[in-house]
Protein backbone atom coordinates (compact mmCIF):
# COMPACT_ATOMS: atom_id res chain seq x y z
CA UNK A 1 -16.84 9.81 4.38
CA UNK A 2 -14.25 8.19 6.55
CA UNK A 3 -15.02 5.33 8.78
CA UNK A 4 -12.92 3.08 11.02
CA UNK A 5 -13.28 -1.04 11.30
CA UNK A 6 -10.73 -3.26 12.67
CA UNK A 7 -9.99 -6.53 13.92
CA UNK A 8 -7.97 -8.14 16.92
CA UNK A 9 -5.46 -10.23 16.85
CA UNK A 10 -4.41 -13.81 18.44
CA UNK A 11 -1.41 -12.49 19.87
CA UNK A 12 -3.46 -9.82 22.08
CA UNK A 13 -6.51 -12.69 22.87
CA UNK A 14 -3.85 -15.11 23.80
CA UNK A 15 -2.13 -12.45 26.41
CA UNK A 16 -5.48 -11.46 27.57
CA UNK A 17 -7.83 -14.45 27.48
CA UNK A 18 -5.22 -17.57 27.65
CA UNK A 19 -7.00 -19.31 24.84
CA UNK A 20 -4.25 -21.40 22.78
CA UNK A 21 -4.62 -20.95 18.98
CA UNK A 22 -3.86 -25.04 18.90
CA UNK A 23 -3.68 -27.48 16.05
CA UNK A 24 -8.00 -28.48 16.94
CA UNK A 25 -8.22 -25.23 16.48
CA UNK A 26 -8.22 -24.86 13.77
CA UNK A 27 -9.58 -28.30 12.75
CA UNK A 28 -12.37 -29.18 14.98
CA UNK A 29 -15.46 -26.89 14.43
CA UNK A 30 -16.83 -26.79 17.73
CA UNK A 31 -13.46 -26.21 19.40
CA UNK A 32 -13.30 -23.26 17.01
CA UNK A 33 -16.93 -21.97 17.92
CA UNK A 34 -16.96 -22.11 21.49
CA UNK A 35 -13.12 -19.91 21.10
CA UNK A 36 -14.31 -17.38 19.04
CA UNK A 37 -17.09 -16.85 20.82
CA UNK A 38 -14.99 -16.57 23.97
CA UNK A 39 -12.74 -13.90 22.02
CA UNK A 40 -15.77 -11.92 20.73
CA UNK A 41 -17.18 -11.79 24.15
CA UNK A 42 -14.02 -10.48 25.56
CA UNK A 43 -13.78 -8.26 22.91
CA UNK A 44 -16.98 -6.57 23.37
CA UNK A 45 -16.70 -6.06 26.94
CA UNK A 46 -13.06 -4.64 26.61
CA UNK A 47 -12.94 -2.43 23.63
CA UNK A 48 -16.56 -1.35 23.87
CA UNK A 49 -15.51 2.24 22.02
CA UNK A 50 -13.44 0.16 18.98
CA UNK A 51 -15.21 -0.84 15.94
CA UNK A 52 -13.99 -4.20 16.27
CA UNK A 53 -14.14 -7.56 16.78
CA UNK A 54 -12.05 -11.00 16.17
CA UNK A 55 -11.30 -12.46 12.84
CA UNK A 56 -8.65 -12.55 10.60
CA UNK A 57 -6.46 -9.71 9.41
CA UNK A 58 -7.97 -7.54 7.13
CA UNK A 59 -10.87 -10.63 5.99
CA UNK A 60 -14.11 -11.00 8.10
CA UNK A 61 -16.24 -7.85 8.28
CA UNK A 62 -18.26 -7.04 11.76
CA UNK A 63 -21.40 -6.51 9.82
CA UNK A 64 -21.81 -9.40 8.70
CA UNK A 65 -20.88 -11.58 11.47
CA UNK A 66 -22.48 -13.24 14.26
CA UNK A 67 -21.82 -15.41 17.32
CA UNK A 68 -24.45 -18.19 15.60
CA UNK A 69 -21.44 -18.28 13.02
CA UNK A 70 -18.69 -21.23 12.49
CA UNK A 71 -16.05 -20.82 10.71
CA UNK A 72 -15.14 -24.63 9.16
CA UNK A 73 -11.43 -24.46 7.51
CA UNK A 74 -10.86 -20.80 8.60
CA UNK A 75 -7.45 -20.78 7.67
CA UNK A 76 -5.72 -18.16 5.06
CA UNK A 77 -6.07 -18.67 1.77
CA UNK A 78 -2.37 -19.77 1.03
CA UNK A 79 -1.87 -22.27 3.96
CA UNK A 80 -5.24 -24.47 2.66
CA UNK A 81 -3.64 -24.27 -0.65
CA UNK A 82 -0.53 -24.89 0.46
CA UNK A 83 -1.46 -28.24 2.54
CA UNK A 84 -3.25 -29.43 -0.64
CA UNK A 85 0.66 -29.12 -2.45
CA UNK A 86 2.02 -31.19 0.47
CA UNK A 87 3.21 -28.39 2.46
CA UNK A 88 2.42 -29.25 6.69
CA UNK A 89 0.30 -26.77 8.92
CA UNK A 90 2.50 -25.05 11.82
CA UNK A 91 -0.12 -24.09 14.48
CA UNK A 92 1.26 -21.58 17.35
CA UNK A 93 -0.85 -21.39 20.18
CA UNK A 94 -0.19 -17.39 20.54
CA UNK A 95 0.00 -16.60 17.13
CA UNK A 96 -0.94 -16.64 13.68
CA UNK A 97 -0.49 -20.20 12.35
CA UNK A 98 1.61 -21.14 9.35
CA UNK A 99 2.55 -23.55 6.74
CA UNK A 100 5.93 -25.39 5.79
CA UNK A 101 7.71 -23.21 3.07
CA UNK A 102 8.67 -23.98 -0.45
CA UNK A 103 5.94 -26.64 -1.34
CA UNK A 104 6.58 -26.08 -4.65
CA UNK A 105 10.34 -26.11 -4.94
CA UNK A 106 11.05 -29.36 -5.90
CA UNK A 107 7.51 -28.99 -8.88
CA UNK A 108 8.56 -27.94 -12.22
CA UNK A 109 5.56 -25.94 -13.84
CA UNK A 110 4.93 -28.69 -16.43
CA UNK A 111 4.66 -31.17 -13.46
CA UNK A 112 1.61 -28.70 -11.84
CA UNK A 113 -1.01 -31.28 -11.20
CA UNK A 114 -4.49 -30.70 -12.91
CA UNK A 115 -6.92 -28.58 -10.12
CA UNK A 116 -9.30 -30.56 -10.41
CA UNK A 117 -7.57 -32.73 -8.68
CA UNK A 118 -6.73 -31.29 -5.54
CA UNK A 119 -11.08 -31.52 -4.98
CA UNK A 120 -9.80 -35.21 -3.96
CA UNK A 121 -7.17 -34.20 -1.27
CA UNK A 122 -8.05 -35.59 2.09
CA UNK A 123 -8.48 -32.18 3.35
CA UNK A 124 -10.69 -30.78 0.85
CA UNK A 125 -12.87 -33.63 1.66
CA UNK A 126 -13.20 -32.94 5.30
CA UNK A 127 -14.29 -29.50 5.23
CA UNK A 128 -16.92 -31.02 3.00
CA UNK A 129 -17.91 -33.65 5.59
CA UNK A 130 -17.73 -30.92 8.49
CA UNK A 131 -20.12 -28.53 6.32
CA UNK A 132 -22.26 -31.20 5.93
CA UNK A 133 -22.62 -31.78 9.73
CA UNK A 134 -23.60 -28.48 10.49
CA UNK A 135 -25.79 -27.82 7.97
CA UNK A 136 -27.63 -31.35 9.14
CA UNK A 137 -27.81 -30.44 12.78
CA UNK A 138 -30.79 -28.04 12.68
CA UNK A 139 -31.53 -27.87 16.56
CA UNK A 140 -28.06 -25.86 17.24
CA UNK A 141 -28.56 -23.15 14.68
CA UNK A 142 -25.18 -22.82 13.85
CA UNK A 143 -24.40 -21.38 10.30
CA UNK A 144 -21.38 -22.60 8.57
CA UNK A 145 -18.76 -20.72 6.97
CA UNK A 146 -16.91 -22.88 4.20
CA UNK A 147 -13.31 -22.67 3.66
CA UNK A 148 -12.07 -19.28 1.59
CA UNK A 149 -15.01 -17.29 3.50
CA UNK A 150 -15.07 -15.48 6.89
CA UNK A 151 -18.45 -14.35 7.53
CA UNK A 152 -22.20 -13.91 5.86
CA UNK A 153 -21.45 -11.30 3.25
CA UNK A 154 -20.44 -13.94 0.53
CA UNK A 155 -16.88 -12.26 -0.28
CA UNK A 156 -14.33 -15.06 -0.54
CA UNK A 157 -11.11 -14.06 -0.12
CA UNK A 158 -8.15 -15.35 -1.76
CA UNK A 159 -3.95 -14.89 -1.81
CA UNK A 160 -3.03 -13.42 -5.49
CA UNK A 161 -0.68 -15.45 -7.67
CA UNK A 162 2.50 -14.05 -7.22
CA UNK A 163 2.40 -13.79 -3.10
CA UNK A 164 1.53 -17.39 -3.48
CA UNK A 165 4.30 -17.97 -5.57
CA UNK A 166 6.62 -16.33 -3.53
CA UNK A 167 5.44 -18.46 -0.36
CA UNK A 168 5.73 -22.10 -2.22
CA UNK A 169 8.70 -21.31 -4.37
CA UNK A 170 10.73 -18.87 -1.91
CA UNK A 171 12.65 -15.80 -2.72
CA UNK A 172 13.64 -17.31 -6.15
CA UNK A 173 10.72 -16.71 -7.53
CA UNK A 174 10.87 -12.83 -7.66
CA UNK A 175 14.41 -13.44 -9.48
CA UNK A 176 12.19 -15.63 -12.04
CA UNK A 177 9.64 -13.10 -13.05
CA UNK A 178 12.20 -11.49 -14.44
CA UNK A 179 14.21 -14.75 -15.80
CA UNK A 180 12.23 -17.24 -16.45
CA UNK A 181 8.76 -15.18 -17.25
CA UNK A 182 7.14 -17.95 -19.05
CA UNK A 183 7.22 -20.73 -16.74
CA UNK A 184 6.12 -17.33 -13.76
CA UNK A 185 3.56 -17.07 -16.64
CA UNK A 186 2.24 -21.04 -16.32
CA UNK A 187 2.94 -20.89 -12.49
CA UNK A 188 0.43 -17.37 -11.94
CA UNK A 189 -2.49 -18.48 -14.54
CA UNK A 190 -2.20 -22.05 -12.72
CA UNK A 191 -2.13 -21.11 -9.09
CA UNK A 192 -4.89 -18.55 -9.82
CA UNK A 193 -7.25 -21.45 -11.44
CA UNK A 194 -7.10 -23.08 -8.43
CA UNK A 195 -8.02 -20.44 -6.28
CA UNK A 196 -10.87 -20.00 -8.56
CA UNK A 197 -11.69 -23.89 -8.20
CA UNK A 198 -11.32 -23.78 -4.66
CA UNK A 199 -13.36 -20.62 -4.10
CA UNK A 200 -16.17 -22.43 -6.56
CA UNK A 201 -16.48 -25.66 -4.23
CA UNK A 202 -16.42 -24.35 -1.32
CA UNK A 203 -19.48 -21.83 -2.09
CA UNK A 204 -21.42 -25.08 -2.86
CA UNK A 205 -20.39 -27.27 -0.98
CA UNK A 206 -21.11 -24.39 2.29
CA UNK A 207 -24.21 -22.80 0.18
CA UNK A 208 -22.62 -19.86 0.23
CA UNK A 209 -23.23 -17.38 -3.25
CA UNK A 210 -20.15 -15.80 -3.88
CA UNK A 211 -21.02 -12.03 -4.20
CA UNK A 212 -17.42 -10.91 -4.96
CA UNK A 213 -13.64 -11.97 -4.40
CA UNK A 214 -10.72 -10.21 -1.76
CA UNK A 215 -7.27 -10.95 -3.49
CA UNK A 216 -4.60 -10.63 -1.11
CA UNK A 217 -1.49 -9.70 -3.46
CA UNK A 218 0.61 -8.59 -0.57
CA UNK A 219 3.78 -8.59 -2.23
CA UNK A 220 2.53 -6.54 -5.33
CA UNK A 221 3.92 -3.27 -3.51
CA UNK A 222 7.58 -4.92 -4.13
CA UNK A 223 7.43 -5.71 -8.10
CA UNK A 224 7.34 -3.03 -10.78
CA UNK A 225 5.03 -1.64 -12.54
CA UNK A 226 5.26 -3.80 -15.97
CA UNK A 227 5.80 -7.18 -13.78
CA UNK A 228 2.55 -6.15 -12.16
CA UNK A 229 1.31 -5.94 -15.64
CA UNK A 230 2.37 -8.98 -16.80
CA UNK A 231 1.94 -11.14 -14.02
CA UNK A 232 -0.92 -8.84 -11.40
CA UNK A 233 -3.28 -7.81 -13.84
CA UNK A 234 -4.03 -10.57 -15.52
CA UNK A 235 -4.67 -13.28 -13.05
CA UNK A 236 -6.79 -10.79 -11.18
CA UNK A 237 -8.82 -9.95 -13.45
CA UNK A 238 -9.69 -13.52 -14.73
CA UNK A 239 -11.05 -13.62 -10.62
CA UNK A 240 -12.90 -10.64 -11.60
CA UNK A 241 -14.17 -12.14 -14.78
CA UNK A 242 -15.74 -15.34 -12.59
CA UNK A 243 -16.84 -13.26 -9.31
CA UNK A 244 -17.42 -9.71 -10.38
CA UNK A 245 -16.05 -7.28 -7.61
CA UNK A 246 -12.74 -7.45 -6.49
CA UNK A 247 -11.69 -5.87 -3.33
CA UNK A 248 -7.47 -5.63 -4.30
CA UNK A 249 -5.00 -5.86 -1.42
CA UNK A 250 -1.84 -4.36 -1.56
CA UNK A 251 0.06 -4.42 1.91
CA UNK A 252 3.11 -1.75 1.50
CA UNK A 253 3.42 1.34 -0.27
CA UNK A 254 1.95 1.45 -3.72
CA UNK A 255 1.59 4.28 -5.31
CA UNK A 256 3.20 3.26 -8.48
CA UNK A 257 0.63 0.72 -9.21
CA UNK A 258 -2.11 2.38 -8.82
CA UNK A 259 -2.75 3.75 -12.77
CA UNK A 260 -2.06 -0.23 -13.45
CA UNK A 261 -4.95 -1.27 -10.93
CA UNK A 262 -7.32 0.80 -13.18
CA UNK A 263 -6.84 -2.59 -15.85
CA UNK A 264 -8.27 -4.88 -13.44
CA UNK A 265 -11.30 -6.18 -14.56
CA UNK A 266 -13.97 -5.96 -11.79
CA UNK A 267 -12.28 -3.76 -9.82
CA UNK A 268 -14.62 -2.43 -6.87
CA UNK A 269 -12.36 -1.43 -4.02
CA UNK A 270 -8.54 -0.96 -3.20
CA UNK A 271 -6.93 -1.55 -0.12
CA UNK A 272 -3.43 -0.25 0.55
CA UNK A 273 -0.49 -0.24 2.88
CA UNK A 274 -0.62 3.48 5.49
CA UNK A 275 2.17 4.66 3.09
CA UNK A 276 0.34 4.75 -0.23
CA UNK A 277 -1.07 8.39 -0.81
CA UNK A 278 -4.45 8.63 -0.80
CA UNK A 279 -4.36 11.48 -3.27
CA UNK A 280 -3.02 9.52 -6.18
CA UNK A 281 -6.01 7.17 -5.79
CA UNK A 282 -8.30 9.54 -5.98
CA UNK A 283 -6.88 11.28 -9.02
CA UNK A 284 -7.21 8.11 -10.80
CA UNK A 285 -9.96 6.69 -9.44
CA UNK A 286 -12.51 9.81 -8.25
CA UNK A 287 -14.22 10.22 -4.47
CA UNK A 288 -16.68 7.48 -5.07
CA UNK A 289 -14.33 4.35 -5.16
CA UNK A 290 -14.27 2.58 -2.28
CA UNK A 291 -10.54 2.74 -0.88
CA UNK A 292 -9.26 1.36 2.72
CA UNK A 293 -6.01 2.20 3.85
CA UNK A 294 -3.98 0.95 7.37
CA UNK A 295 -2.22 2.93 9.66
CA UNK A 296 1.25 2.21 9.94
CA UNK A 297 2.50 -0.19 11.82
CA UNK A 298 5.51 1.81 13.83
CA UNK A 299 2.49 4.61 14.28
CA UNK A 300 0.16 2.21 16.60
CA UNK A 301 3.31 1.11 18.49
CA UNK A 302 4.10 4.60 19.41
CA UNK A 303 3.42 5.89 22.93
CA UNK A 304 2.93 8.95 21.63
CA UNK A 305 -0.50 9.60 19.71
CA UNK A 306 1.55 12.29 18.16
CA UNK A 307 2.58 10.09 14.71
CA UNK A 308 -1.00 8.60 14.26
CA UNK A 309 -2.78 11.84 14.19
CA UNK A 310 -0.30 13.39 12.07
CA UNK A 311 -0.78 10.37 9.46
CA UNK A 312 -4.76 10.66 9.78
CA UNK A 313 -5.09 14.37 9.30
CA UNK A 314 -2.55 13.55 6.09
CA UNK A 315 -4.99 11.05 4.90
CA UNK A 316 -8.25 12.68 5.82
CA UNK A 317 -7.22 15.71 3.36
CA UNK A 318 -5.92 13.55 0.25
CA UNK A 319 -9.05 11.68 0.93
CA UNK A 320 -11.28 14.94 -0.48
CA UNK A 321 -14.32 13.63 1.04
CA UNK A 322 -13.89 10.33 -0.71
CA UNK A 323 -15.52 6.81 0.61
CA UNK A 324 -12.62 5.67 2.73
CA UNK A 325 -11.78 2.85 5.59
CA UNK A 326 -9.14 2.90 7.82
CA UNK A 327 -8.75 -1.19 8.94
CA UNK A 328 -6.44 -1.88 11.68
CA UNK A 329 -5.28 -5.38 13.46
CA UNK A 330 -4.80 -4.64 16.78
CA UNK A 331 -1.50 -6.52 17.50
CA UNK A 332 -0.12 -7.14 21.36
CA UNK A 333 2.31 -5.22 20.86
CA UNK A 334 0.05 -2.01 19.97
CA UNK A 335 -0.39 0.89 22.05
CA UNK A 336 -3.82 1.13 22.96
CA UNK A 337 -4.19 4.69 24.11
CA UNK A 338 -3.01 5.23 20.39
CA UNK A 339 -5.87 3.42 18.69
CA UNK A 340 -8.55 5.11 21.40
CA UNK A 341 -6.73 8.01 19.61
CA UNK A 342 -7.46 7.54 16.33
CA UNK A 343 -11.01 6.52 16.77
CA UNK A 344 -11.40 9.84 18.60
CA UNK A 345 -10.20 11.83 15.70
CA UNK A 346 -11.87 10.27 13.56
CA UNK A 347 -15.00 10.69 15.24
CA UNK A 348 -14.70 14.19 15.57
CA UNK A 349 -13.78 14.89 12.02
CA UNK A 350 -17.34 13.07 11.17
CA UNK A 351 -19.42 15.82 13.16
């Protein structure tokens, strides 16, 4: 079976709608309601064929959201932990947002503070007092979403070690998984406990059971096979140890890591770059495995729907009748006509 769900970016709202994407934002809970419900309105009544609606990249999933819902501390993954290491939030008011880089530069491994002590940051304990708020206020029926979360399902969603690693410590820190392994080692296992500690509070403190985990290793696709041994499989699999199902999140091309996924523990689903061959998954992994795949990114800029359809026939027959999603973020700079293209196809090659 082959289904299609995707997601719309700030950059097209922003063009379309004229909401900014602001610092309060991000920060103020009913600022953030009454904009997302503006986007998802908009979005409904202009892409009306698209399975789609607004949230982040690749994170919230349209069947379990609803306009009722706020999202308190919807920010990625990386950027909350980031701020908690002292890096400073870069808000864009037609764009993604961002953090300061190389937080970590200047912090030796054996200078890592204890987790548990980030719980006392400033910002940790505001999302607490917003959650609070909302869950006290009865008569507007709003349902909060803590931090780490993006809709009802209870799948929190995290960055994996090494892309973190690679955001606070900059490009040195690909040179140091090979160099330096054992401080990578200390930096990984500690960066992935406080994900875990993080993901752990924020379920209470926003009564939210955590019914599985979405690592985000984005740069795996650019290390080798035995650093994603070393380094990949072990830190993922201790998130898989706590939370059970692991949805894992590879953004490029991957196909050499796909053998090495099959040693993550808790593995449920895999979710790939538009390059990775769908056939290779499936040898290793059978038609049942959930897999979602994206189309590539030059592909939904064409004006032609010529590229697209070529990659989705490619897809649809390594896919052998497997369970498979194609997710898209529709980007402003995205030809439309190609999407409506590729939900068309797809359609037709369900009857």
């Amino acid at each position: 079976m082959i289904r299609i769900a995707g997601s719309v970016s700030k950059s097209w709202l922003a063009s379309r709608v004229g909401v900014a994407f602001d610092r309060d934002y991000y920060f103020e809970p009913r600022r953030r309601h009454e904009v997302d419900r503006l986007c998802n309105d908009y979005v409904r009544r202009a892409l009306p064929d698209w399975n789609v609606f607004y949230t982040e990249s690749n994170l919230g999933r349209i069947e379990y959201f609803a306009d009722n819902q706020v999202l308190v501390g919807g920010i990625q993954p990386n950027m909350i932990v980031g701020m908690l290491l002292g890096a400073e939030f870069v808000a864009t008011d037609d764009a993604d947002a961002d953090i300061t880089p190389g937080c970590l530069g200047h912090i030796s491994a054996a200078d890592l503070p204890a987790p548990e002590t980030l719980l006392d940051h400033a910002l940790v304990r505001e999302f607490d007092r917003q959650l609070r708020h909302i869950q006290a206020d009865r008569s507007s029926r709003r349902h909060a979403i803590p931090p780490f979360f993006w809709d009802a399902s209870g799948r929190a969603a995290v960055h994996g070690a090494v892309t973190s690693g690679l955001k606070y410590y900059g490009d040195a820190f690909f040179l140091a998984l090979a160099t330096d392994p054992e401080r990578c080692d200390a930096i990984v296992r500690w960066l992935t406990d406080v994900s875990a500690l993080l993901v752990q509070h924020f379920a209470q403190s926003g009564r939210m059971p955590v019914h599985g985990i979405h690592v985000g290793e984005c740069a795996a696709c650019m290390i080798d096979v035995d650093n994603f041994r070393r380094f990949v499989v072990p830190t993922v699999s201790m998130l898989g140890r706590l939370f059970k199902q692991v949805r894992f999140h590879s953004c490029g091309r991957s196909d050499h890591l796909i053998e090495a996924c099959r040693q993550i523990e808790g593995l449920a689903e895999l979710d790939v770059g538009g390059a990775t061959s769908v056939a290779v998954i499936r040898t290793h992994f059978g038609t049942d495995f959930p897999v979602g795949i994206a189309p590539l990114v030059d592909d939904m800029r064409s004006l032609s729907t010529a590229p697209i359809l070529a990659w989705f026939r490619r897809v649809a027959e390594e896919n052998a009748e497997g369970d498979l999603t194609i997710g898209f973020h529709f980007e402003k700079e995205y030809n439309a006509e190609t999407i409506q293209a590729l939900h068309d196809a797809i359609r037709e090659f369900q009857r």
